[in-house]
Protein backbone atom coordinates (compact mmCIF):
# COMPACT_ATOMS: atom_id res chain seq x y z
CA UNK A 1 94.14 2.99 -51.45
CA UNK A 2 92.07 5.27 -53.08
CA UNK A 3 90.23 1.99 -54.84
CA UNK A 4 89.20 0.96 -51.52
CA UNK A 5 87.79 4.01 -50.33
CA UNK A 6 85.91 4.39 -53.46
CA UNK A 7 84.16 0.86 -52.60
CA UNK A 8 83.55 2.23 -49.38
CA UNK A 9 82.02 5.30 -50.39
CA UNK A 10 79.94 3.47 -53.28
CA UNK A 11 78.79 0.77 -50.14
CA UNK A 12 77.54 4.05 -48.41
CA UNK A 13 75.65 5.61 -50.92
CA UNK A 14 73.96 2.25 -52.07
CA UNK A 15 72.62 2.01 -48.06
CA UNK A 16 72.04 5.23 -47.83
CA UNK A 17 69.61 5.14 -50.94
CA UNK A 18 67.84 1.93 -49.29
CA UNK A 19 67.33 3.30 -46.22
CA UNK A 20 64.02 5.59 -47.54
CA UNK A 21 61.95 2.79 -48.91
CA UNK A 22 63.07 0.61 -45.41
CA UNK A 23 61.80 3.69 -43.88
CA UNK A 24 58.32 3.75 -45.74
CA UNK A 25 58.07 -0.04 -45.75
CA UNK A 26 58.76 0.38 -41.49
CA UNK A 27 55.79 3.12 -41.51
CA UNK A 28 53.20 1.42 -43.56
CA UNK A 29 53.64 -2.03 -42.04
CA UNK A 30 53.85 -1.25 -37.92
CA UNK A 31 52.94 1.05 -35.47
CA UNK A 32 55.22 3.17 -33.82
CA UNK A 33 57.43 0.57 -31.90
CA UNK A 34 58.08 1.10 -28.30
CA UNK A 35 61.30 3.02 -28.20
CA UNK A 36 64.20 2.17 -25.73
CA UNK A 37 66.71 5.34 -25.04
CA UNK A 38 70.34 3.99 -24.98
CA UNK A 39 73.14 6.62 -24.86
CA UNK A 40 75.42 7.45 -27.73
CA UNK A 41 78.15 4.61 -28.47
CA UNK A 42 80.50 4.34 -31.33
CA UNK A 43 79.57 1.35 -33.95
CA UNK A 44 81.85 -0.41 -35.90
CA UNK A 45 80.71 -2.08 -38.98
CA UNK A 46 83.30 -4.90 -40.19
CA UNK A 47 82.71 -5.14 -44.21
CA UNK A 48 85.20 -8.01 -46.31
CA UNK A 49 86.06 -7.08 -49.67
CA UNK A 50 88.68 -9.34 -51.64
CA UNK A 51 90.14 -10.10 -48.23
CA UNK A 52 90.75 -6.38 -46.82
CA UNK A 53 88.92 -5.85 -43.96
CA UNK A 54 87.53 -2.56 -43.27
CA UNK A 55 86.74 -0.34 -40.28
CA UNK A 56 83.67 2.07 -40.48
CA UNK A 57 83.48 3.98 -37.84
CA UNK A 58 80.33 6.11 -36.81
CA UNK A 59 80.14 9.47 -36.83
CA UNK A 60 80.26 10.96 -33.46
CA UNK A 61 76.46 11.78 -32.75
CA UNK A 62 75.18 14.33 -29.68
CA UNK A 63 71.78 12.72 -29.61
CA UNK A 64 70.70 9.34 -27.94
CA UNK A 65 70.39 6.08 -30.52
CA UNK A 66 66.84 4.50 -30.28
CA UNK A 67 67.03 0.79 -30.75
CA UNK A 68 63.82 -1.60 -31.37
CA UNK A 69 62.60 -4.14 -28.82
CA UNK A 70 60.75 -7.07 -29.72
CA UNK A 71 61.67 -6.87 -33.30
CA UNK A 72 62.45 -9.29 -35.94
CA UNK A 73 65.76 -9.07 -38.66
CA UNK A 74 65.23 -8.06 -42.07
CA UNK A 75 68.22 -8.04 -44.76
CA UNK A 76 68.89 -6.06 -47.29
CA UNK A 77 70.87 -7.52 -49.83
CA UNK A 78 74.07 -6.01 -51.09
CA UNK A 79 74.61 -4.19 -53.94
CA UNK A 80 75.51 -6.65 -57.24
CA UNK A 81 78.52 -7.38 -57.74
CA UNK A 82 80.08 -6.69 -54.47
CA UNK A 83 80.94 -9.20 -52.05
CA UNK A 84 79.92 -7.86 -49.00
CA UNK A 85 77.26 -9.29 -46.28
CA UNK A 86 73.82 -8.29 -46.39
CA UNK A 87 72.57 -5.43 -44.09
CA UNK A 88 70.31 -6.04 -41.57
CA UNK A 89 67.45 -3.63 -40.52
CA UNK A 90 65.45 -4.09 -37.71
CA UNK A 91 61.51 -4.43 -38.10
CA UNK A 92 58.68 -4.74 -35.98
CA UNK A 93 55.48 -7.28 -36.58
CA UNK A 94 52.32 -6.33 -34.45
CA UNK A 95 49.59 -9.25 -34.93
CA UNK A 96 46.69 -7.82 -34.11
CA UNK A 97 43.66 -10.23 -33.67
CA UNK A 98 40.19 -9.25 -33.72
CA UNK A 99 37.50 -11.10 -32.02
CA UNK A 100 33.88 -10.51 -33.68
CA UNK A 101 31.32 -9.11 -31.40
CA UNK A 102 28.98 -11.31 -29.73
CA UNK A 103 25.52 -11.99 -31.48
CA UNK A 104 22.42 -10.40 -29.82
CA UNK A 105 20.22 -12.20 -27.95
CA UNK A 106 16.85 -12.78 -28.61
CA UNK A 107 14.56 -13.46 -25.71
CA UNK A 108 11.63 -16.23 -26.52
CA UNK A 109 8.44 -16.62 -24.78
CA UNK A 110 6.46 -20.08 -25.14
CA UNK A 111 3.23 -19.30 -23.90
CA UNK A 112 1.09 -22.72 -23.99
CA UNK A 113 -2.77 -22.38 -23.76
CA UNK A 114 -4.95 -25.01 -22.54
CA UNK A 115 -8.56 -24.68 -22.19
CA UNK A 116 -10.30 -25.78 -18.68
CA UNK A 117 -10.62 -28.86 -17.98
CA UNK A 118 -8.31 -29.96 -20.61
CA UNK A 119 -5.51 -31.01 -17.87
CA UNK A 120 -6.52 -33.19 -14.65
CA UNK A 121 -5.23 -33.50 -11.07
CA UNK A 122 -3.85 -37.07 -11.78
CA UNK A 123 -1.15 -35.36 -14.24
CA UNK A 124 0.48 -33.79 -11.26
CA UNK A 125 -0.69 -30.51 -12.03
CA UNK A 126 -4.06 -28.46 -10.55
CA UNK A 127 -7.27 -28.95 -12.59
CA UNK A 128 -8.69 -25.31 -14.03
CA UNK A 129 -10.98 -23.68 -11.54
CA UNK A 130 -13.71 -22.11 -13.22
CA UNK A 131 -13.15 -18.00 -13.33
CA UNK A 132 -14.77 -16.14 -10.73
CA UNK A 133 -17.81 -13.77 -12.05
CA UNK A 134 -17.04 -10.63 -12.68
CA UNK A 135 -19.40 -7.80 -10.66
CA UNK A 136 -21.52 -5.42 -12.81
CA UNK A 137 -20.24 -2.14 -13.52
CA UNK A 138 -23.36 -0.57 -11.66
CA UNK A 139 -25.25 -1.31 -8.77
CA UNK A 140 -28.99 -0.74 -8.57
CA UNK A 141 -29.46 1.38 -5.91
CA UNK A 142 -32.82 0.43 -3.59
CA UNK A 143 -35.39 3.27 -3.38
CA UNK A 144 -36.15 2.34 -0.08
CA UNK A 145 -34.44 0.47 3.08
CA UNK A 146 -35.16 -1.02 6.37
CA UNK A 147 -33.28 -0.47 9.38
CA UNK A 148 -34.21 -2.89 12.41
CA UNK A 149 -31.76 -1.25 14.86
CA UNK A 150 -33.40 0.23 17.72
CA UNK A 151 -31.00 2.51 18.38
CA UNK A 152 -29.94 4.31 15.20
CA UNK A 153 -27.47 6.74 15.18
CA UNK A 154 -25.80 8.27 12.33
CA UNK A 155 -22.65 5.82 11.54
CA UNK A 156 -25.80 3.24 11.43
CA UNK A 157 -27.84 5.16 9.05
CA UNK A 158 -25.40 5.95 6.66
CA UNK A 159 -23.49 2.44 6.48
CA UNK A 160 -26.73 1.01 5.99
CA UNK A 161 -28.67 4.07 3.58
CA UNK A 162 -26.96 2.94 0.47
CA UNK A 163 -28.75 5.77 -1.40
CA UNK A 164 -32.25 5.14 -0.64
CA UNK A 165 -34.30 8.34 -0.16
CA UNK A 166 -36.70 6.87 2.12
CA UNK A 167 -36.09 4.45 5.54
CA UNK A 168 -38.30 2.52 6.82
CA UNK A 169 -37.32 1.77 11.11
CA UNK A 170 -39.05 -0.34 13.81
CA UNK A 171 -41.96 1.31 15.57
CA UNK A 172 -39.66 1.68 18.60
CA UNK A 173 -36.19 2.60 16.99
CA UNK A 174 -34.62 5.75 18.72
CA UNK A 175 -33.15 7.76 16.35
CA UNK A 176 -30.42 10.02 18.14
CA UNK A 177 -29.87 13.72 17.13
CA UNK A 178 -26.80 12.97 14.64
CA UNK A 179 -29.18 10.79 12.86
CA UNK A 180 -31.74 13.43 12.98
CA UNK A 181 -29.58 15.49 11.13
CA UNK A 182 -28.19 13.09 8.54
CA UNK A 183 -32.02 12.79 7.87
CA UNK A 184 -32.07 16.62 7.43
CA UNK A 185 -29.39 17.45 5.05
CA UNK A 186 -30.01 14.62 2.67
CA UNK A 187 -33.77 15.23 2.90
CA UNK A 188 -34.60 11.46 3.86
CA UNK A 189 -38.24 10.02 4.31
CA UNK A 190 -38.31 8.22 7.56
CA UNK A 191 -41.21 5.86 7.83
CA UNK A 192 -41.95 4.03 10.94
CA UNK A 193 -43.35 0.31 10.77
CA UNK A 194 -46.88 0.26 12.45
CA UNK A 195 -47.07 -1.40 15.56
CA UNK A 196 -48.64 -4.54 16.00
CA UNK A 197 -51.66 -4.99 18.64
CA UNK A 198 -50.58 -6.90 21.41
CA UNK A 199 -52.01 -10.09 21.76
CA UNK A 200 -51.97 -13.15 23.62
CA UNK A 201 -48.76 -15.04 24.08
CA UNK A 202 -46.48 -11.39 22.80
CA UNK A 203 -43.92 -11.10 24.79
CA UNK A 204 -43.79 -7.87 27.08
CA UNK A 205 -42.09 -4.72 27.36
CA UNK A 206 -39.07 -4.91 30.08
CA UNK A 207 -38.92 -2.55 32.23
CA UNK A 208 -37.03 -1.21 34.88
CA UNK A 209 -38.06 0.89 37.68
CA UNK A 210 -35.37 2.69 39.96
CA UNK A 211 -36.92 4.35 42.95
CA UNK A 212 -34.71 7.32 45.05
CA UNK A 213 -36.04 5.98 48.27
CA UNK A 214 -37.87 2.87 49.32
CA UNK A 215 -41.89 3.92 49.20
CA UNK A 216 -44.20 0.86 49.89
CA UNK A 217 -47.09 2.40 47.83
CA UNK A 218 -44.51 2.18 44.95
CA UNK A 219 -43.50 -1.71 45.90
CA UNK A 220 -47.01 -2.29 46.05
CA UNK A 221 -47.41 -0.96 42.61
CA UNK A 222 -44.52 -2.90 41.21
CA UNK A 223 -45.62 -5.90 42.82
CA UNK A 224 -49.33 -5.65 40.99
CA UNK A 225 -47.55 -4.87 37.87
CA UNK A 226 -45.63 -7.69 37.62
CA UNK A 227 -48.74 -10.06 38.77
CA UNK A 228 -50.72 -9.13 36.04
CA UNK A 229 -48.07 -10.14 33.68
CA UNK A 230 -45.58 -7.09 33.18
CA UNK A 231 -41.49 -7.52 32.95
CA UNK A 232 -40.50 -5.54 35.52
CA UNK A 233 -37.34 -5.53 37.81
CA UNK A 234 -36.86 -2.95 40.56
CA UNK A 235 -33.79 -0.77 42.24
CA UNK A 236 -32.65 1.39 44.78
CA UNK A 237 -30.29 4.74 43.43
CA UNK A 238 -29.06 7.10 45.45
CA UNK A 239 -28.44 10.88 43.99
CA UNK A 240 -29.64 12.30 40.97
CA UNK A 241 -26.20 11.34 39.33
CA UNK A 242 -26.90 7.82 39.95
CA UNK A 243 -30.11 7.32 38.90
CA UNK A 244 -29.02 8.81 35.08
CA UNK A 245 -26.21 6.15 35.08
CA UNK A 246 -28.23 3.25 35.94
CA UNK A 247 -30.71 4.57 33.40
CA UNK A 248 -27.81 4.82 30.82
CA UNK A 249 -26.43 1.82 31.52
CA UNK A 250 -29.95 0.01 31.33
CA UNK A 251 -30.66 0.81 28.14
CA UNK A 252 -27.34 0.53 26.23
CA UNK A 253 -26.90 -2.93 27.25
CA UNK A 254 -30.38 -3.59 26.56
CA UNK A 255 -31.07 -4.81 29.87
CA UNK A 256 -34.36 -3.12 29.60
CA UNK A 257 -36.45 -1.52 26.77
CA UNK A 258 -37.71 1.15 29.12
CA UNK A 259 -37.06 3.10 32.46
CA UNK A 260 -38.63 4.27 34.88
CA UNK A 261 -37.34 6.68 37.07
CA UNK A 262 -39.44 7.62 40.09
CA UNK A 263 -37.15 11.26 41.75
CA UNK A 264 -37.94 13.99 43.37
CA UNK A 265 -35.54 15.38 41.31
CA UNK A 266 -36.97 14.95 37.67
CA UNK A 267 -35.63 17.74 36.02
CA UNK A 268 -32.38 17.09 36.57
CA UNK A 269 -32.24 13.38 35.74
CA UNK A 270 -34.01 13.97 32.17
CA UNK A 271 -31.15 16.50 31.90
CA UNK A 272 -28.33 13.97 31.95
CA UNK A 273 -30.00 11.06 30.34
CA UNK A 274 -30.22 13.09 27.28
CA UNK A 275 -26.55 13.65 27.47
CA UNK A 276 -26.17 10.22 25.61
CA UNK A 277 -27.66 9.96 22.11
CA UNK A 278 -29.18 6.43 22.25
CA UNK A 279 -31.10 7.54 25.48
CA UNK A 280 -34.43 9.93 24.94
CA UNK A 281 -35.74 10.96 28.53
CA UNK A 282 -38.73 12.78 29.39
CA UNK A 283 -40.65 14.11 32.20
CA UNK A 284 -44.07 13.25 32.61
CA UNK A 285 -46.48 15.04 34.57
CA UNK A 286 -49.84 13.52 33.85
CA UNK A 287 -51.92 10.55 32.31
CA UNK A 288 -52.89 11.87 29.17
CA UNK A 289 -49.19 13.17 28.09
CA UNK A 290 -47.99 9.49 27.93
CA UNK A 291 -49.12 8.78 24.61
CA UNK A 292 -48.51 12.27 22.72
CA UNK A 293 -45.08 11.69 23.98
CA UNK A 294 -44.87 8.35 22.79
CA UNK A 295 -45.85 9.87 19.32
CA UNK A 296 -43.91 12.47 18.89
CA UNK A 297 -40.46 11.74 20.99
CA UNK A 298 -40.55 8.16 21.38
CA UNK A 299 -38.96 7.85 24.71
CA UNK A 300 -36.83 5.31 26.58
CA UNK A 301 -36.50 6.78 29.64
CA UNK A 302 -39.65 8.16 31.69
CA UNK A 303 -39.08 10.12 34.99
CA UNK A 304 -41.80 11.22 37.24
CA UNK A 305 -42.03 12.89 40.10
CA UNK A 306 -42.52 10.44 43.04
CA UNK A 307 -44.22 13.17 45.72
CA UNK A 308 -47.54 13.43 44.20
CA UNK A 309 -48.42 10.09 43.39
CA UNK A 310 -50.45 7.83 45.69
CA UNK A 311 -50.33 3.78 45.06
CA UNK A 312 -53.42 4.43 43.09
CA UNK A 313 -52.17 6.81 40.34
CA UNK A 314 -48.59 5.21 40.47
CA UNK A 315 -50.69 1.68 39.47
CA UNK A 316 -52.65 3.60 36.89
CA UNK A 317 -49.56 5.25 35.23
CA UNK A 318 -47.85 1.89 35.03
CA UNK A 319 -50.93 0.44 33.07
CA UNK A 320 -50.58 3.10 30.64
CA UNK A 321 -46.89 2.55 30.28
CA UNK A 322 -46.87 -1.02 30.04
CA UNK A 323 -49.36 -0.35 26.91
């Protein structure tokens, strides 16, 4: 008896001094495994020696037993000279597989050059166009321009100035008072174009004369004026009011180059043409003041008092108009 607990006790101590290096070799190898709490149950080991058969039983334990999942066997061979079966310890293999990173990518332009011309329409592709010039840096800038508008006002002037200091306009242009003072603060030369004599075969002034009331010295005046050759039409207004709108309206739309306004009411009419900028009216009280007004205001609109003014005087003012 005591034989066979001394091969007991030497089977003990020869596991017991294995179980540090399985310990190490369980460390270096693996991971910590994934651990499975079972509770605490009572192992037999069954060990056959010379045909006794022993019972080992474990030692009562007050702490759960963690067993291995997913683990392999390992054996550890008995000690020599002892015929007992090999113990075997569980151990865990992890495979771990690495995949290499992907290679970078290296973008690659093809950029294919072909001079003009070099590739035709036939080929299914567009033939070259030519490039388009390219504008100068600078512009030359004109010393001097010509506007033909016979109204100018000051969107005109400036859209069509391009930084010329000095503008040449038609003989008859109107320049209205915006323009005026575009003229003033960039200290512009105007120049006027002379006039032309008038000669056989030039066309006309047209004029329009509106009368307040119907006067037959004054239709007998028209009538003369327009037999000798002058473009003249004729109208009945009623109040002052009236008369400036028709006058307006005439020469806006260019249905006449000048007015004539025959009022008894002058004043007032002159007042509100000169409301609107393309119109310059004036009131004319005599013969001679028809062509220092001409000169120095060019006018579009002429009004005159009717009361004083015989057929006579009326047919010698329109021959000085019509001039």
């Amino acid at each position: 008896m005591n034989d066979e607990q001394a091969l007991v006790d030497e089977i003990v101590r020869r596991v017991l001094e294995q179980l540090p290096g399985v310990a190490a070799v369980l460390r270096s190898e693996t991971p910590a495994p994934t651990l499975s709490a079972t509770p605490a149950t009572t192992h037999s080991e069954t060990s056959s020696v010379t045909g006794i058969e022993l019972l080992s039983p474990d030692p009562p334990r007050t702490e759960p037993v963690f067993s291995e999942t997913n683990s392999t066997g390992r054996f550890l061979p008995a000690p020599t000279g002892w015929n007992a079966p090999a113990l075997e310890v569980a151990t865990s293999t992890v495979s771990v597989v690495t995949t290499p990173a992907p290679a970078p990518i290296t973008p690659t332009v093809s950029v294919a050059v072909v001079p003009p011309g070099a590739v035709s329409s036939g080929a299914g592709l567009p033939a070259s166009s030519p490039p388009a010039a390219t504008p100068p840096a600078t512009t030359a800038v004109a010393d001097e321009v010509t506007i033909l508008d016979r109204v100018i006002t000051a969107e005109v002037l400036l859209r069509d100035l391009r930084g010329a200091r000095r503008v040449v306009i038609a003989p008859k242009a109107l320049l209205t008072p915006t323009a005026n003072d575009v003229i003033r603060s960039r200290r512009l030369e105007v120049v006027r174009q002379s006039a032309q004599p008038r000669t056989a075969g030039v066309a006309r002034r047209r004029w329009l004369v509106l009368l307040g009331q119907s006067m037959p010295a004054v239709s007998a005046a028209v009538a003369a004026w327009r037999a000798s050759g002058g473009v003249v039409e004729s109208a009945l207004v009623g109040a002052s009011a009236e008369a400036a709108t028709r006058a307006i309206s005439a020469v806006c739309r260019g249905e006449a180059e000048e007015v004539l306004v025959l009022s008894t009411q002058p004043e007032g009419i002159a007042c509100l043409v000169n409301r609107n900028e393309a119109v310059r009216g004036v009131v004319l009280s005599d013969l001679p003041a028809i062509s220092r007004l001409r000169e120095s205001l060019r006018p579009n609109v002429w009004v005159v008092d009717a009361a004083p003014h015989g057929g006579f005087d009326l047919s010698s003012l329109l021959t000085q108009l019509d001039r």
